[in-house]
Protein backbone atom coordinates (compact mmCIF):
# COMPACT_ATOMS: atom_id res chain seq x y z
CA UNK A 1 0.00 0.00 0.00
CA UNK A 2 3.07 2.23 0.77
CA UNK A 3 4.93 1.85 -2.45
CA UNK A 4 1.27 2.58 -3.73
CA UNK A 5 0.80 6.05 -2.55
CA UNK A 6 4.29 7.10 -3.56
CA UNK A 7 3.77 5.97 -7.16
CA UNK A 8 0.43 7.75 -7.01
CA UNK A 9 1.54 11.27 -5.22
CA UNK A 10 4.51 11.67 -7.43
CA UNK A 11 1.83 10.97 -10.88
CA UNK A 12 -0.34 13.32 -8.59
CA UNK A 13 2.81 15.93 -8.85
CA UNK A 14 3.95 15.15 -12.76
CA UNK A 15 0.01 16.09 -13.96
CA UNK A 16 0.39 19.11 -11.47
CA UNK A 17 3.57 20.26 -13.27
CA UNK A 18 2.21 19.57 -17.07
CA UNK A 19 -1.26 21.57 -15.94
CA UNK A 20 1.61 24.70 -15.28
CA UNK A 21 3.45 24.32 -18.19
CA UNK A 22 0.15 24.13 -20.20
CA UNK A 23 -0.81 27.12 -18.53
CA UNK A 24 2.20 28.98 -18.51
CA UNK A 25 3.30 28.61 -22.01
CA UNK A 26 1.23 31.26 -23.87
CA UNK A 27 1.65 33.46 -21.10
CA UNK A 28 5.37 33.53 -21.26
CA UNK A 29 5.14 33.52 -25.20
CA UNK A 30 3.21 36.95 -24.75
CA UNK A 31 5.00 38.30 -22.34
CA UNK A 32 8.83 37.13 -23.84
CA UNK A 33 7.07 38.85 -26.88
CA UNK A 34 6.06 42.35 -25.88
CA UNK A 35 9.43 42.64 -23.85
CA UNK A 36 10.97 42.24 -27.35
CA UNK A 37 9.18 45.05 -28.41
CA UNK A 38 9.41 47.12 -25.36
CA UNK A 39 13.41 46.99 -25.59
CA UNK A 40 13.45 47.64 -29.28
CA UNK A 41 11.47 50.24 -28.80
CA UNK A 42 13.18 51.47 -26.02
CA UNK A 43 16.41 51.37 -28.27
CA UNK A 44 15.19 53.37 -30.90
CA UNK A 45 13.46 55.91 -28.13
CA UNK A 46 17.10 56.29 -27.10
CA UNK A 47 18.88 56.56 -30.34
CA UNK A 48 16.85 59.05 -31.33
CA UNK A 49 17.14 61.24 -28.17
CA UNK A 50 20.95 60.98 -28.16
CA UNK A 51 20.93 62.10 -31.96
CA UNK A 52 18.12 64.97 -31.39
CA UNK A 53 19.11 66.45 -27.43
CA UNK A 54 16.80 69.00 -27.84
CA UNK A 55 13.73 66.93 -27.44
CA UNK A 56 14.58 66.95 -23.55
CA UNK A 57 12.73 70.29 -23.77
CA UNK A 58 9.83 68.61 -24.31
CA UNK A 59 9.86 66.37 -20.99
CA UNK A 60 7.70 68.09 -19.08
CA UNK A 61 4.56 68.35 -21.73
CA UNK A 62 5.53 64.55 -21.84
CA UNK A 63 4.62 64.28 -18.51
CA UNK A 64 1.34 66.06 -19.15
CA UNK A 65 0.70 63.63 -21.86
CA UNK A 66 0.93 60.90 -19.09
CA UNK A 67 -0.83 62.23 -16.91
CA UNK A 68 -3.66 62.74 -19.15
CA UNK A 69 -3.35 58.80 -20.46
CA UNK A 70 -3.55 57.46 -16.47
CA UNK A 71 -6.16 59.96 -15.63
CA UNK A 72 -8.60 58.95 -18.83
CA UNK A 73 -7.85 55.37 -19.54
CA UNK A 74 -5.52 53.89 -16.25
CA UNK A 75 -8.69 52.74 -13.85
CA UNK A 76 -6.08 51.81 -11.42
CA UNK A 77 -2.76 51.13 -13.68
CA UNK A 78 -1.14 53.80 -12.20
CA UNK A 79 -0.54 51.89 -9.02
CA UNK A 80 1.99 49.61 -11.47
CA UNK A 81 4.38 46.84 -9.41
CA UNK A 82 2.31 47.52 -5.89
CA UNK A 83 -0.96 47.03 -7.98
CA UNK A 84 0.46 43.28 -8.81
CA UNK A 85 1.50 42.57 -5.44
CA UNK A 86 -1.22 43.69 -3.42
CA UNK A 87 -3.16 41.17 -6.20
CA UNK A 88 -1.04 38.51 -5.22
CA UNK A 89 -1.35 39.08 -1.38
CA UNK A 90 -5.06 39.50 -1.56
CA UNK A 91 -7.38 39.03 -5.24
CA UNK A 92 -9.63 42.27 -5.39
CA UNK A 93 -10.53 44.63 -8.15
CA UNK A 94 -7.82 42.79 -10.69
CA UNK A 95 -5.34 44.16 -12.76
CA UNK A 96 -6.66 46.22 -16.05
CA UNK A 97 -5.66 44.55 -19.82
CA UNK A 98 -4.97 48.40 -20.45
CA UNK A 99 -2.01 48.26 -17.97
CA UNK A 100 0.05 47.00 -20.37
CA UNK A 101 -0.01 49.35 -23.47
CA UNK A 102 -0.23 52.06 -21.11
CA UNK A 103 3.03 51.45 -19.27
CA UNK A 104 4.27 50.46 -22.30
CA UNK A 105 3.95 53.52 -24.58
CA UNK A 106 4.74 56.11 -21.32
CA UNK A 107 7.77 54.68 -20.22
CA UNK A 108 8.79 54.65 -23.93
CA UNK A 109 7.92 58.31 -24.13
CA UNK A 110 9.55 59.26 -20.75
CA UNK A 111 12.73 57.50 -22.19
CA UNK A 112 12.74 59.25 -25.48
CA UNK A 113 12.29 62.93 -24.01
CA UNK A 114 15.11 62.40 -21.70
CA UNK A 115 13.19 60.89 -18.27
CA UNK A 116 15.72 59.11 -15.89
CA UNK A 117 14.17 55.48 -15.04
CA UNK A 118 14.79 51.97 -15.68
CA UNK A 119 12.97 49.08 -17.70
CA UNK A 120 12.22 46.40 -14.99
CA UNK A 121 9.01 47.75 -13.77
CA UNK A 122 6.92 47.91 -17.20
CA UNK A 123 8.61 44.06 -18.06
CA UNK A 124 6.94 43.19 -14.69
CA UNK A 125 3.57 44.78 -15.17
CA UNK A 126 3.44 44.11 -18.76
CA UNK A 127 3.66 40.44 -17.12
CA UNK A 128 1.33 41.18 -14.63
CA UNK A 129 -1.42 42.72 -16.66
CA UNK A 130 -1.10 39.76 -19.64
CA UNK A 131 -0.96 36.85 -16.53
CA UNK A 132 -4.23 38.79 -15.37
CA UNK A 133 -5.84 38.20 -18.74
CA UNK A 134 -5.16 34.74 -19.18
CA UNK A 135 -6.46 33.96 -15.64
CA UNK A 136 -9.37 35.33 -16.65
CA UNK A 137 -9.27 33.23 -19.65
CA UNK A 138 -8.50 30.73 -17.87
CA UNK A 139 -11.03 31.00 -15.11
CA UNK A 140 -8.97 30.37 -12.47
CA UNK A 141 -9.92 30.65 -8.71
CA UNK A 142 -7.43 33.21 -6.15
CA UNK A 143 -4.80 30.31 -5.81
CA UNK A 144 -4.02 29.17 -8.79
CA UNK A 145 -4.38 33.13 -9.89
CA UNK A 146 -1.79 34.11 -7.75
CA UNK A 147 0.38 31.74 -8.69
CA UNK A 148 -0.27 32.98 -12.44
CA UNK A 149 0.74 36.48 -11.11
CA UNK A 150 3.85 35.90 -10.07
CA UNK A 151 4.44 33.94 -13.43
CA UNK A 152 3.92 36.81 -15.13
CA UNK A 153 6.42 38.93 -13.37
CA UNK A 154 8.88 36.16 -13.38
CA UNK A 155 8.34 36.26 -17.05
CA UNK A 156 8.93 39.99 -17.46
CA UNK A 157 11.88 40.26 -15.54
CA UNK A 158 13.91 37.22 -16.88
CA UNK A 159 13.21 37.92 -20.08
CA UNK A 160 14.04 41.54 -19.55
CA UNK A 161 17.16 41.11 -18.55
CA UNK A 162 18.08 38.39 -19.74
CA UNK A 163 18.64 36.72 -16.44
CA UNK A 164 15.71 33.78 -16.22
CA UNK A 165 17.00 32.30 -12.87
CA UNK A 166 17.46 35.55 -11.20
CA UNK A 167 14.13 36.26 -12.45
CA UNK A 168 12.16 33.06 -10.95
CA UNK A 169 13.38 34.07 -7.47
CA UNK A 170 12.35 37.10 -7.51
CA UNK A 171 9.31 36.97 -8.05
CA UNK A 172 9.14 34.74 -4.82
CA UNK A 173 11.35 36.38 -2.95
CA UNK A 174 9.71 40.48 -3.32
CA UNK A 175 6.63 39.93 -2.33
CA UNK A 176 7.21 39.50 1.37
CA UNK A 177 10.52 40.08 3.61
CA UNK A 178 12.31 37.23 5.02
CA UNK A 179 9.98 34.91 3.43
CA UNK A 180 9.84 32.26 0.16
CA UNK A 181 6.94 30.12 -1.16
CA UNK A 182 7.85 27.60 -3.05
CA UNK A 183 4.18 26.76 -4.31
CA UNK A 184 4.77 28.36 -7.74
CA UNK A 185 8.62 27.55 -7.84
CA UNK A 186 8.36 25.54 -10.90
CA UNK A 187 5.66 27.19 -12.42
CA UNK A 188 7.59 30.42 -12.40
CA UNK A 189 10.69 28.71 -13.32
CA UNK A 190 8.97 27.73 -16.55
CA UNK A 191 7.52 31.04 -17.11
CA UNK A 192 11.26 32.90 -16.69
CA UNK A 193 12.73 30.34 -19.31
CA UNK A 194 10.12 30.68 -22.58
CA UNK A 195 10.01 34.25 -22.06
CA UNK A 196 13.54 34.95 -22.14
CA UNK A 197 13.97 32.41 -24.94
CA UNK A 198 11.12 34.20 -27.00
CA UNK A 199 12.58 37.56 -26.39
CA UNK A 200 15.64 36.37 -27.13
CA UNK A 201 14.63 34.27 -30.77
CA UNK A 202 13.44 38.01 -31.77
CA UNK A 203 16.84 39.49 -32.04
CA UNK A 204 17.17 41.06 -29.05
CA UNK A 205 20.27 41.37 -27.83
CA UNK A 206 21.06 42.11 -24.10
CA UNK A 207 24.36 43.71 -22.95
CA UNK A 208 27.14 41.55 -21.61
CA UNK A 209 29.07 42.90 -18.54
CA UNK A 210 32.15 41.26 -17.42
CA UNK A 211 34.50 41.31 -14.45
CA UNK A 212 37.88 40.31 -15.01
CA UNK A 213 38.58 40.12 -11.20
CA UNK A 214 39.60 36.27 -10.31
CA UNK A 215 39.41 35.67 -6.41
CA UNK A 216 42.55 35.23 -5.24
CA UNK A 217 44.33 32.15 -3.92
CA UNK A 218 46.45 32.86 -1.90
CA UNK A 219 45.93 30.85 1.53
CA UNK A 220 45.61 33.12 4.56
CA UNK A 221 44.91 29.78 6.31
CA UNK A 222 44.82 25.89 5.04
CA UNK A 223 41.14 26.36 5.37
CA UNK A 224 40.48 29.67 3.79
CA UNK A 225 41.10 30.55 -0.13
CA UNK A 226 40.39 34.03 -0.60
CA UNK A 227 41.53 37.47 0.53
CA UNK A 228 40.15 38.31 4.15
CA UNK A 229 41.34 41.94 3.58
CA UNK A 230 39.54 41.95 0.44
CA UNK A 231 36.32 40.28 1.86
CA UNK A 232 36.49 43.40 4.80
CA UNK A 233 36.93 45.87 1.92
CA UNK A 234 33.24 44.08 0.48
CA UNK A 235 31.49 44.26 3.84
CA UNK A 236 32.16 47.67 4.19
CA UNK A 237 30.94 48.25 0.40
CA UNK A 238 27.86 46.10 1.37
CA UNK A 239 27.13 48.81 4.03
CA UNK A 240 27.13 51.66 1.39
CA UNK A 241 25.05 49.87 -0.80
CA UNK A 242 22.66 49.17 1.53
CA UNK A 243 22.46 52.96 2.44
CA UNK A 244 22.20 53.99 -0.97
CA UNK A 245 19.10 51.19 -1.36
CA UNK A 246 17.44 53.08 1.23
CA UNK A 247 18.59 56.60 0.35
CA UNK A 248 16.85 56.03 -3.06
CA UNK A 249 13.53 54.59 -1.53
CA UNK A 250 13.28 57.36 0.64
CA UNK A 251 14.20 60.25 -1.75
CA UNK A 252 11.52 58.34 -4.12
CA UNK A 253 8.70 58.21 -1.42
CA UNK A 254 9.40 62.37 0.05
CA UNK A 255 10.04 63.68 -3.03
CA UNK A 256 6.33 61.78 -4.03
CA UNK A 257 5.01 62.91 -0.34
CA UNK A 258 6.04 66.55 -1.10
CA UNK A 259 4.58 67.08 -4.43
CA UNK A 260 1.19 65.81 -3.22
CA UNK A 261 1.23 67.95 -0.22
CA UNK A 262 2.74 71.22 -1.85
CA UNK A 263 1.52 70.65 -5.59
CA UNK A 264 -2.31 70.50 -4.96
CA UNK A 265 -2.59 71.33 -9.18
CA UNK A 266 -1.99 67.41 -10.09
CA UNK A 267 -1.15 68.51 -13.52
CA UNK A 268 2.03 70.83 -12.36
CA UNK A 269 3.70 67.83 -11.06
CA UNK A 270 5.08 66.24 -14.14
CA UNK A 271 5.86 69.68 -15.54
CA UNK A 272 7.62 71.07 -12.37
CA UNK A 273 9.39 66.97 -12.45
CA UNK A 274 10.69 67.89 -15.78
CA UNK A 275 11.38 71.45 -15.52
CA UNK A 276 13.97 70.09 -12.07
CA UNK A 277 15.52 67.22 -14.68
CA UNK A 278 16.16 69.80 -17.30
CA UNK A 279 17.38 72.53 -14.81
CA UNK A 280 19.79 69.74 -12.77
CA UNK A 281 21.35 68.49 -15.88
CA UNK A 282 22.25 71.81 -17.17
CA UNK A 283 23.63 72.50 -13.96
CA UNK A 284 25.93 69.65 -14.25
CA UNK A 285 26.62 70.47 -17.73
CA UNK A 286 26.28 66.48 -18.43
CA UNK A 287 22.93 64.82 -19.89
CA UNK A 288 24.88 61.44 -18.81
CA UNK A 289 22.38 60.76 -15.99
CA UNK A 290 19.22 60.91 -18.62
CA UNK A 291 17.68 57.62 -19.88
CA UNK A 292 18.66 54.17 -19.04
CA UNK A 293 22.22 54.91 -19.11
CA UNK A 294 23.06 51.45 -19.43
CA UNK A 295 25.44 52.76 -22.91
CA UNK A 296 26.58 56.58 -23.64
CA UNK A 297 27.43 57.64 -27.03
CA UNK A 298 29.64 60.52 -25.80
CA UNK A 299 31.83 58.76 -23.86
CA UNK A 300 30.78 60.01 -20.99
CA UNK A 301 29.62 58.24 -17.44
CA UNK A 302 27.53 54.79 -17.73
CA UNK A 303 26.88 51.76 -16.44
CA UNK A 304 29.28 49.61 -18.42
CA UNK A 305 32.39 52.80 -18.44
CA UNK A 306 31.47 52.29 -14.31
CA UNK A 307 33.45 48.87 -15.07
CA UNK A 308 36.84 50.86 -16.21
CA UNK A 309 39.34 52.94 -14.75
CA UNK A 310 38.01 56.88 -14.97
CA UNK A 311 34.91 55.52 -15.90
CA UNK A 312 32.49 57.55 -13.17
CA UNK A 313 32.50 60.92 -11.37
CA UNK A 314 32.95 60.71 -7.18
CA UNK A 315 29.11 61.86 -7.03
CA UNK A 316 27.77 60.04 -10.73
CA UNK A 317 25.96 57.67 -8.23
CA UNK A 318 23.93 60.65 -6.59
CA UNK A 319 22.79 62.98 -9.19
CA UNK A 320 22.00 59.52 -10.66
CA UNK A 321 19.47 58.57 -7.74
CA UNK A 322 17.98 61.97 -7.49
CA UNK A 323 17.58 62.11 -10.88
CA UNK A 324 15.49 59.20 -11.03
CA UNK A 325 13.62 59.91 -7.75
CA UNK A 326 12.39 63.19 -9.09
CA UNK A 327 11.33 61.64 -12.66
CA UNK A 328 9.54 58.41 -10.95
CA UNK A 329 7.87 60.29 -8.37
CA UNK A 330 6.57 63.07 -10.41
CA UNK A 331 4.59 61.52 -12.53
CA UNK A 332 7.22 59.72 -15.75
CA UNK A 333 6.92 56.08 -15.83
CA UNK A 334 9.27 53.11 -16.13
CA UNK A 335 11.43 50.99 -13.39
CA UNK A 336 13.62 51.25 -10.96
CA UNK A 337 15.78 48.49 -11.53
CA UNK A 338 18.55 49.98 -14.31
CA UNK A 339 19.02 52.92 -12.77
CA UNK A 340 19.76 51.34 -9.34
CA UNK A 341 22.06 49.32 -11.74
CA UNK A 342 23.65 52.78 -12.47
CA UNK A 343 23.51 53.98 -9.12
CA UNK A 344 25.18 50.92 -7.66
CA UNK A 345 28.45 50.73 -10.43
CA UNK A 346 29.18 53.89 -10.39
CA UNK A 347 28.65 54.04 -6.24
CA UNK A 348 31.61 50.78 -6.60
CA UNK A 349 33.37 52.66 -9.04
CA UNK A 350 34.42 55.61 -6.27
CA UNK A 351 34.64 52.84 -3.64
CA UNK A 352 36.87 51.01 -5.35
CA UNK A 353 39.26 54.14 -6.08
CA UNK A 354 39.05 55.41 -2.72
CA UNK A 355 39.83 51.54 -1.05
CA UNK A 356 42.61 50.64 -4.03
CA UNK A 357 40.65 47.52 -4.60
CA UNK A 358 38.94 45.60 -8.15
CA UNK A 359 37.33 48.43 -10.15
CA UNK A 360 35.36 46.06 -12.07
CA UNK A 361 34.77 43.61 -9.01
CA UNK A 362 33.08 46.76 -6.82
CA UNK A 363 31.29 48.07 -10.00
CA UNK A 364 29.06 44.66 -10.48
CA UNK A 365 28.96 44.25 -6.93
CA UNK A 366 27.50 47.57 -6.29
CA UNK A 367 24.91 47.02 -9.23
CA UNK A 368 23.88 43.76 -7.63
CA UNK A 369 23.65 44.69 -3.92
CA UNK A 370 22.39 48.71 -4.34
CA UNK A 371 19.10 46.57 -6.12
CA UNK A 372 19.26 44.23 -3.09
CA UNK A 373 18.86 47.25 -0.48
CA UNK A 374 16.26 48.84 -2.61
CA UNK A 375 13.99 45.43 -3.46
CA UNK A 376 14.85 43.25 -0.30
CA UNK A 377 15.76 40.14 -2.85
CA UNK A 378 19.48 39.45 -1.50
CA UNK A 379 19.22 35.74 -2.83
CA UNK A 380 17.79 36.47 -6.43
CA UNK A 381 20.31 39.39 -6.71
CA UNK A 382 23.26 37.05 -5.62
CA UNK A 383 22.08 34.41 -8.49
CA UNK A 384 21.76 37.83 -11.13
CA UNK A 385 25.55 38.25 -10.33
CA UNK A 386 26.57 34.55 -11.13
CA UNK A 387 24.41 35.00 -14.24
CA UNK A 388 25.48 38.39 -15.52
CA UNK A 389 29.51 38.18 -14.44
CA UNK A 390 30.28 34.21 -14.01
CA UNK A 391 30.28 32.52 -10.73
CA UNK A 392 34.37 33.02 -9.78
CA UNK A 393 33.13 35.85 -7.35
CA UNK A 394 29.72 34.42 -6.05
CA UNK A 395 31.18 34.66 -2.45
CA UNK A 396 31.78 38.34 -3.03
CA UNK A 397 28.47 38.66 -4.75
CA UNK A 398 26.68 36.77 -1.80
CA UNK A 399 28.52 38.76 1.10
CA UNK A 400 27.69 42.52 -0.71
CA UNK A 401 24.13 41.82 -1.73
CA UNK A 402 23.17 40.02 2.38
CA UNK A 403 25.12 42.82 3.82
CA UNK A 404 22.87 45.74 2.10
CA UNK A 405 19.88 43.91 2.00
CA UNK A 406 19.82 44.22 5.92
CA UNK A 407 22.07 47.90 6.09
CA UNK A 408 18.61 49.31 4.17
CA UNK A 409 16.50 48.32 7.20
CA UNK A 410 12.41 48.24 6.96
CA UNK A 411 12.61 50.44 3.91
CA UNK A 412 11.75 49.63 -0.28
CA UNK A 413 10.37 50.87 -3.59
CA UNK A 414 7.71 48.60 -3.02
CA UNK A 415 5.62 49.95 -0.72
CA UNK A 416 3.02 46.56 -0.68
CA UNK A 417 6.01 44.48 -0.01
CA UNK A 418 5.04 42.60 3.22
CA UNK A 419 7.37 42.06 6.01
CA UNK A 420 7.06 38.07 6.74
CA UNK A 421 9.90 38.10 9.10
CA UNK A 422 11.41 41.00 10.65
CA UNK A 423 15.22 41.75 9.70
CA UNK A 424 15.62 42.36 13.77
CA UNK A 425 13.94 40.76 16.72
CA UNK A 426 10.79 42.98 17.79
CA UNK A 427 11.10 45.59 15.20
CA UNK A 428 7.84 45.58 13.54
CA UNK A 429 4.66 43.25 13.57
CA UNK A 430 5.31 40.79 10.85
CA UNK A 431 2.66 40.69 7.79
CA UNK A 432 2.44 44.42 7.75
CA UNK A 433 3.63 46.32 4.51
CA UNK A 434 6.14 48.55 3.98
CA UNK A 435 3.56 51.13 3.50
CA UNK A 436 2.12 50.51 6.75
CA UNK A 437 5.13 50.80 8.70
CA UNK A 438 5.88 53.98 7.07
CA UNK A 439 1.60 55.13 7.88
CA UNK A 440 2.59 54.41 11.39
CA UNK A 441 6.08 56.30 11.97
CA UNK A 442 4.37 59.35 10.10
CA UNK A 443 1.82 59.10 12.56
CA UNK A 444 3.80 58.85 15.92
CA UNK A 445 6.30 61.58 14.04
CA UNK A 446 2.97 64.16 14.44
CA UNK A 447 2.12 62.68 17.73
CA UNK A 448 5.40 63.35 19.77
CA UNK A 449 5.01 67.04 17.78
CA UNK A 450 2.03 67.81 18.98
CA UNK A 451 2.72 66.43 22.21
């Protein structure tokens, strides 16, 4: 009877697994398909701003333009990555078809007239808002719904990036602090895979970074086979990522705070967003911090010079975050991802210089732990290093990204992340969201002021 129910719970698991795949296969088709589109796109958006600068004058009626496509046709699209989440958590209202040509088109727009943000978040709500769809298609009830969520982000980010593994975790791994369910492992797994190898069977081409860094050998003891000095160096480093991380979440959520408190004309907040990212980069004299700036035509500061010697200013990584804070919080759309790529290589960059150790070593481990602080995924970050630079360094890579995800405290860019488990003992009821927490210092902030 034993060896009966074994045979039967593992044919019980194999027709679980094909139902998934069955499921999951158009929806990763889809998805792997408009992320080809979205990157070409946002190529082309890019090409043609570096060739044309002066369309940057034209950010802030781009805002408007935004504005006036959430306002008539979002429902409640605007809400993007927390929308998903908070579906995930707990099925409500659902997530609009419209999400996805919506975030689409705007974050295409706020690219090509010079808005600083990233890529990840329309990938992930493009996957969102087509996993919706097909649920609906599908008729499924909450569970298996949720579970088709977080296929869909899974989905958007691997194939985004290129990185499917990094991808799978984290859409397990964001939705709720110190906490992993494995019920849609596979499932998600699946998803990640097809729609990176759809986006990738278009054409599309994602950029390969490299660190030439190999750990060194030397034996400090018979038991230990890299550089302890070194591995201090990266602790230290982990700390400053992890402030950054939270530096960037906070700028994001005041700056946000401010403009609905001060601005109480909604449609002078994109303008006024784009007017301070016009007015900042002149002041620099450098448009380097515009766009993705994953590439830069000029020569001048990016992601992949962050790599080289001479490659980034001392303060690239700021005027990078505050760019990006003001653009995301006023209104532009897009992710936050890339540019905490940016902020994060060029933060490792100056590190590097200032400590005398691996440029290009710092550089990828700043753009893998600065996204750790920021998104609270230290293990699906850890796996995006082994994926994007090789696996020589994964100690490095594992040691930067735990070490910020816990130096950036109760803080995020998702504010209906959930905090499962608390990152210290008695620090805040578990289950709440990041939102919540933040609800509830605001509030005892105007109570001991009043008091």
């Amino acid at each position: 009877m034993k060896k009966f129910a074994y045979s039967f719970e593992q044919f019980n698991i194999a027709r679980h697994l094909l139902y998934w795949t069955i499921l999951v296969i158009p929806v990763s088709i889809t998805v792997g398909s408009l992320v080809a589109l979205f990157l070409w796109l946002l190529d082309v958006a890019t090409a043609v701003r570096w060739n044309n600068i002066w369309l940057i004058f034209l950010l802030p009626l781009s805002g408007l333009l935004i504005t006036f496509l959430y306002k008539t046709f979002g429902k409640n699209s605007d809400a993007g990555n927390n929308l998903i989440m908070d579906e995930i958590h707990k099925p409500g209202g659902g997530i609009p078809t419209r999400m996805a040509p919506l975030v689409l088109f705007s974050t295409v727009i706020t690219h090509l007239f010079g808005g600083s943000a990233g890529r990840e978040g329309t990938a992930v709500q493009m996957g969102g808002s087509v996993s919706s769809l097909f649920s609906k298609w599908y008729k499924l009830k909450d569970r298996d719904k949720r579970i088709l969520l977080m296929c869909g982000m899974a989905a958007g980010f691997g194939a985004v990036f290129g990185t499917p593994i990094a991808g799978t975790i984290f859409a397990l791994e964001v939705l709720a602090i110190g906490r992993i369910k494995y019920d849609a492992l596979i499932p998600c797994f699946i998803a990640s895979i097809l729609a990176d190898i759809t986006c990738s069977a278009y054409g599309i081409h994602h950029t390969q970074y490299s660190i030439d860094f190999i750990r060194d050998t030397k034996q400090w003891m018979p038991f230990i086979s890299f550089d302890l000095w070194l591995l201090f160096k990266v602790i230290v480093a982990g700390v400053a990522f992890g402030l950054a991380g939270y530096l960037f979440g906070e700028m994001s959520h005041r700056i946000k705070d401010a403009a609905t408190k001060y601005v109480h004309n909604k449609w002078l907040t994109p303008v006024i967003g784009g007017i301070l990212v016009i007015a900042i980069s002149y002041a620099l004299g450098t448009f380097d911090y515009l766009g993705l700036g994953v590439t830069n035509p000029n020569s001048g500061v990016s992601i992949i010079s962050a790599f080289g010697l001479n490659g980034s200013r001392t303060w690239s990584w700021f005027w990078k975050l505050l760019l990006t804070a003001i653009t995301l919080s006023t209104g532009f759309k897009g992710g936050e991802v890339t540019p905490l790529f940016f902020i994060g290589a060029t933060l490792g960059n100056t590190l590097a210089i200032m400590s005398g150790s691996p440029i290009d070593l710092f550089a990828g481990l700043g753009f893998i732990a600065v996204f750790a602080g920021a998104t609270n995924t230290p293990l699906a970050c850890t796996l995006m290093g082994v994926e994007l630079f090789g696996s020589n360094n994964l100690i490095y890579y594992a040691v930067a990204c735990f070490t910020a995800y816990y130096f950036s405290g109760h803080s995020g860019i998702y504010g209906s992340q959930r905090i499962a488990v608390s990152k210290f003992h008695l620090s805040h009821p578990e289950e709440r969201t990041l939102k919540d927490i933040k609800k509830k210092f605001k509030t005892n902030d105007r109570g001991t002021q009043n008091n």
